[in-house]
N, C-alpha and C. Protein backbone atom coordinates (compact mmCIF):
# COMPACT_ATOMS: atom_id res chain seq x y z
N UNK A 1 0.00 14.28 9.32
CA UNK A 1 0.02 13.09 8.49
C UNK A 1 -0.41 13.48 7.08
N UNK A 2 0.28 12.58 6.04
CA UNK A 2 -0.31 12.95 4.96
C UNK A 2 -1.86 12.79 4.29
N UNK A 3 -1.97 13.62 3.62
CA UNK A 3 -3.61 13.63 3.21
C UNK A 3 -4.02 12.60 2.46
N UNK A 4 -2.98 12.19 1.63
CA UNK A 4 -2.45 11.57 0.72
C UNK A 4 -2.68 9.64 1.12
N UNK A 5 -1.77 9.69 1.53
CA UNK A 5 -1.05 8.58 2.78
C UNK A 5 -2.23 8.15 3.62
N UNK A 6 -3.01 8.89 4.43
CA UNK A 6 -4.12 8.14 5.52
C UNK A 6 -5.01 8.23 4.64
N UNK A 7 -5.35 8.35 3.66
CA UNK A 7 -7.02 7.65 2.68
C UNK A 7 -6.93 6.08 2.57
N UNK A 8 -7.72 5.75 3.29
CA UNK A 8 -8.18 4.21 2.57
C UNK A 8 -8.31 3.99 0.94
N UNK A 9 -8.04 3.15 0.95
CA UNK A 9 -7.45 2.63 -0.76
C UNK A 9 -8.85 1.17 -0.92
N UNK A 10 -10.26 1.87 -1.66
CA UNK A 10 -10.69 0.04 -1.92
C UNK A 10 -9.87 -0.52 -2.83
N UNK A 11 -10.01 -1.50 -2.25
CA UNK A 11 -9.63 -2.82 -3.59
C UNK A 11 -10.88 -3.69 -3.77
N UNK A 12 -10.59 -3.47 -5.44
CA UNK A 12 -12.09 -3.87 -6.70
C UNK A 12 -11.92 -5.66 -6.09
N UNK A 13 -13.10 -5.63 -6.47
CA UNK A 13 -13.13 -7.55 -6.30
C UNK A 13 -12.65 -8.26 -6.99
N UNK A 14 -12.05 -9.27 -6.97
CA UNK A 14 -11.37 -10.07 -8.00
C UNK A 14 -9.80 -9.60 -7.85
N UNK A 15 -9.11 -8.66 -7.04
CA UNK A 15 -7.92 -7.79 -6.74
C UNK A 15 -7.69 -8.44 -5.76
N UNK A 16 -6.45 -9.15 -5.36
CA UNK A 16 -5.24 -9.54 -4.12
C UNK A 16 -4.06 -8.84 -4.15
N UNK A 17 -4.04 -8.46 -3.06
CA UNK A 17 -2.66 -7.32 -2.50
C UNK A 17 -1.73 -8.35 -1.53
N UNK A 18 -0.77 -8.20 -2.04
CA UNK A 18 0.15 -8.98 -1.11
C UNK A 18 1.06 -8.28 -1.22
N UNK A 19 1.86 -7.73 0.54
CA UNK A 19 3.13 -7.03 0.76
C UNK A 19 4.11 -7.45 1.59
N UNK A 20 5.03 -7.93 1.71
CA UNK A 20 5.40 -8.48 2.43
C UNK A 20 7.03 -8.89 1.82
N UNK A 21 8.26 -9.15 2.66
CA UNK A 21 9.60 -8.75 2.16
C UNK A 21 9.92 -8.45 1.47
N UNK A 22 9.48 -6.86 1.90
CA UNK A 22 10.38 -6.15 0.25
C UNK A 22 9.52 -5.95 -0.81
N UNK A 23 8.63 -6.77 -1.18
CA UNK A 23 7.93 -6.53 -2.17
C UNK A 23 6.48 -6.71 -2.11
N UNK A 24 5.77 -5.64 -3.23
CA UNK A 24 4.55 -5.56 -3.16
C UNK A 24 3.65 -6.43 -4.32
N UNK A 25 3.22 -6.84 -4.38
CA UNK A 25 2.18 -8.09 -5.12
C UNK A 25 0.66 -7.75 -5.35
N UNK A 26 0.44 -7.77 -6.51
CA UNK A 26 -1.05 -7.01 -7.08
C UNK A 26 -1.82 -7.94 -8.02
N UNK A 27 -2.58 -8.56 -8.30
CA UNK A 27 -3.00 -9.31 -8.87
C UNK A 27 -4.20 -9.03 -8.94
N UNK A 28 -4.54 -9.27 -10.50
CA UNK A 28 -5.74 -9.15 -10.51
C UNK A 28 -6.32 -10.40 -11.89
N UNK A 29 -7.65 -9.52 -12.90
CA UNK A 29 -8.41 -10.37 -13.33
C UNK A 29 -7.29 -10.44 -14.72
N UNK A 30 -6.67 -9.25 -14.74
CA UNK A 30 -5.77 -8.90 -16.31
C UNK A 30 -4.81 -8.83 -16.22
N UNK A 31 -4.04 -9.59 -14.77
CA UNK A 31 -2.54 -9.96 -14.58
C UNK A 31 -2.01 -9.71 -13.70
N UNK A 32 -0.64 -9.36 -13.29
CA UNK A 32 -0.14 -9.36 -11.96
C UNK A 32 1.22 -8.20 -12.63
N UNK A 33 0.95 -7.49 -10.96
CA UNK A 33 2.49 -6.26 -11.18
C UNK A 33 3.04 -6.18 -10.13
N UNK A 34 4.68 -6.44 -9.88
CA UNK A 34 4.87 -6.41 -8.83
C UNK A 34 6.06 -5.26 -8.82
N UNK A 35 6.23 -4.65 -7.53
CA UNK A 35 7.52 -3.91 -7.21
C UNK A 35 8.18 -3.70 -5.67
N UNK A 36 9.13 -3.32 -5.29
CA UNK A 36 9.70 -3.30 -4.09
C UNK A 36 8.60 -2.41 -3.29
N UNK A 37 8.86 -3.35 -2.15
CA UNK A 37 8.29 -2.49 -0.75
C UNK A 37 8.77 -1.68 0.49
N UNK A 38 9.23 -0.45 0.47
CA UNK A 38 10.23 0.05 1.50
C UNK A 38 9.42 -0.44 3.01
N UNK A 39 10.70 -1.00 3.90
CA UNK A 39 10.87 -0.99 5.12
C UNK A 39 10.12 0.04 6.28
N UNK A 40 10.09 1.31 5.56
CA UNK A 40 9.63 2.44 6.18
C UNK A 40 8.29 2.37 6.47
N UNK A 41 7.56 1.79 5.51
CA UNK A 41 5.88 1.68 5.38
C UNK A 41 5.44 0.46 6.09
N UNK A 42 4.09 0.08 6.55
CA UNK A 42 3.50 -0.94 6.79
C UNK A 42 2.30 -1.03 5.60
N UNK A 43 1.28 -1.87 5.35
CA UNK A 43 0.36 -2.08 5.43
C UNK A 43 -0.46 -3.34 5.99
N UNK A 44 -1.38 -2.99 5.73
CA UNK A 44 -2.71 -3.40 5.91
C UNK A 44 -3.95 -3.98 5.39
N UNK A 45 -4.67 -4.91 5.45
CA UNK A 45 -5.67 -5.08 4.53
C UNK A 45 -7.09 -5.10 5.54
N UNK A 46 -7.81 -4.60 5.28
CA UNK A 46 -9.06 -4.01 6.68
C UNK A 46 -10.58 -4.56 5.67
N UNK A 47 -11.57 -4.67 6.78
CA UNK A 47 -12.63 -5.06 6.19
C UNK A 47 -12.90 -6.39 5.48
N UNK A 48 -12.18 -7.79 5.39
CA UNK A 48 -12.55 -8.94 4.98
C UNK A 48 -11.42 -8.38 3.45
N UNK A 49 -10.30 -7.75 3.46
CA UNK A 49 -9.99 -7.68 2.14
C UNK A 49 -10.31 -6.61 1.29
N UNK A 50 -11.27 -5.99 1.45
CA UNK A 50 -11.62 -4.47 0.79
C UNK A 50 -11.47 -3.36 0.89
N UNK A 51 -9.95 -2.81 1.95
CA UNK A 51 -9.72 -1.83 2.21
C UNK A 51 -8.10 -2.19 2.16
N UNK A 52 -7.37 -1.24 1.96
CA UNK A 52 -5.89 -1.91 2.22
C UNK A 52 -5.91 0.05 2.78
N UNK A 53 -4.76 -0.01 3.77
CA UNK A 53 -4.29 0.96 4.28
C UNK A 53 -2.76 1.33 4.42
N UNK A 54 -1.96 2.46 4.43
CA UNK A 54 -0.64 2.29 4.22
C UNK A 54 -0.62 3.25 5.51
N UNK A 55 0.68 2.64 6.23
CA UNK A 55 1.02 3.31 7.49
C UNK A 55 2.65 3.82 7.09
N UNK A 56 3.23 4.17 8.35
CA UNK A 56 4.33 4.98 8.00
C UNK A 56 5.62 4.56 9.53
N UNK A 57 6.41 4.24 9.29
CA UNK A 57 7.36 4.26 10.51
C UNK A 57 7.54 5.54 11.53
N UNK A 58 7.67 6.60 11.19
CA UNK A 58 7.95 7.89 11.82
C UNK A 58 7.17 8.88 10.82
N UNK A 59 8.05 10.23 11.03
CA UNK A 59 7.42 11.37 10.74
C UNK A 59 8.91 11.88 10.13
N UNK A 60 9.70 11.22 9.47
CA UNK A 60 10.58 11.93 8.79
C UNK A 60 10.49 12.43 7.28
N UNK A 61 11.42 13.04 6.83
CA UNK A 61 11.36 13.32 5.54
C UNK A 61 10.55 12.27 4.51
N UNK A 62 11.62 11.36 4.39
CA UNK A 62 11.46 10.38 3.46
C UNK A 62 10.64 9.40 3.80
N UNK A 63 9.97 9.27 4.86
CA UNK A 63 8.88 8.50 5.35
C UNK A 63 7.81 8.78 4.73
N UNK A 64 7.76 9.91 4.76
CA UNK A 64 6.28 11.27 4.93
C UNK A 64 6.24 11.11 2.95
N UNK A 65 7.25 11.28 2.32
CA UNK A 65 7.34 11.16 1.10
C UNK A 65 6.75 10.13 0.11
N UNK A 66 7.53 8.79 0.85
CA UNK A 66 7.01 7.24 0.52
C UNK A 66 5.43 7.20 1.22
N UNK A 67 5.14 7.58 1.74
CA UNK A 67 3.79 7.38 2.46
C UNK A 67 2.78 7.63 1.40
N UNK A 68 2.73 8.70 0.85
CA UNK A 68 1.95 9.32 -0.41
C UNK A 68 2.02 8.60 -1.58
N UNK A 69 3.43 8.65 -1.63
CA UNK A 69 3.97 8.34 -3.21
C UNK A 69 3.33 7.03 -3.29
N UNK A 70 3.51 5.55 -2.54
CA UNK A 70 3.06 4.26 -2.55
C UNK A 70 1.48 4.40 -2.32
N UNK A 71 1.04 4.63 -1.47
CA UNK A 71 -0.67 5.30 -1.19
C UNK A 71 -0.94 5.68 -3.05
N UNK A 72 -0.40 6.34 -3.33
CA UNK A 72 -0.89 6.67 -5.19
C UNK A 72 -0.18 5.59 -6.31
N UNK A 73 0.21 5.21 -6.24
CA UNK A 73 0.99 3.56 -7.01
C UNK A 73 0.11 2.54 -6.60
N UNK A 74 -0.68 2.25 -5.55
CA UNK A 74 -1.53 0.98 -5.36
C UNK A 74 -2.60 1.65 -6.29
């Protein structure tokens, strides 16, 4: 698994993560950014909201790729 990919991600207080069809949703105290969410990934939000986690469908190429790449974009 990636090294990358399985680190827990905090999220600062005052920060809402929302993922869900397709797209990912970030909001915070200095605005909001949003972008597409591949199919391939899951997440997660752990701990009452202060942890978000990114999972992965399989172990393929481009799974293994997006796993990291989105894990470092949140």
């Amino acid at each position: 698994m990636s090294r990358i990919g399985k680190t827990p991600l905090a999220v600062p207080p005052g920060v809402k993560i929302d993922a869900g069809n397709g797209r990912l949703v970030v909001t915070g105290p200095k605005g909001s950014v949003e972008t597409f969410f591949p199919p391939e990934l899951s997440f997660a939000l752990e701990d009452g909201g202060k942890t978000a986690r990114l999972g992965r469908r399989d172990d393929s190429k481009k799974c293994t790729s997006l796993h990291g790449t989105f894990r470092r974009l949140l």
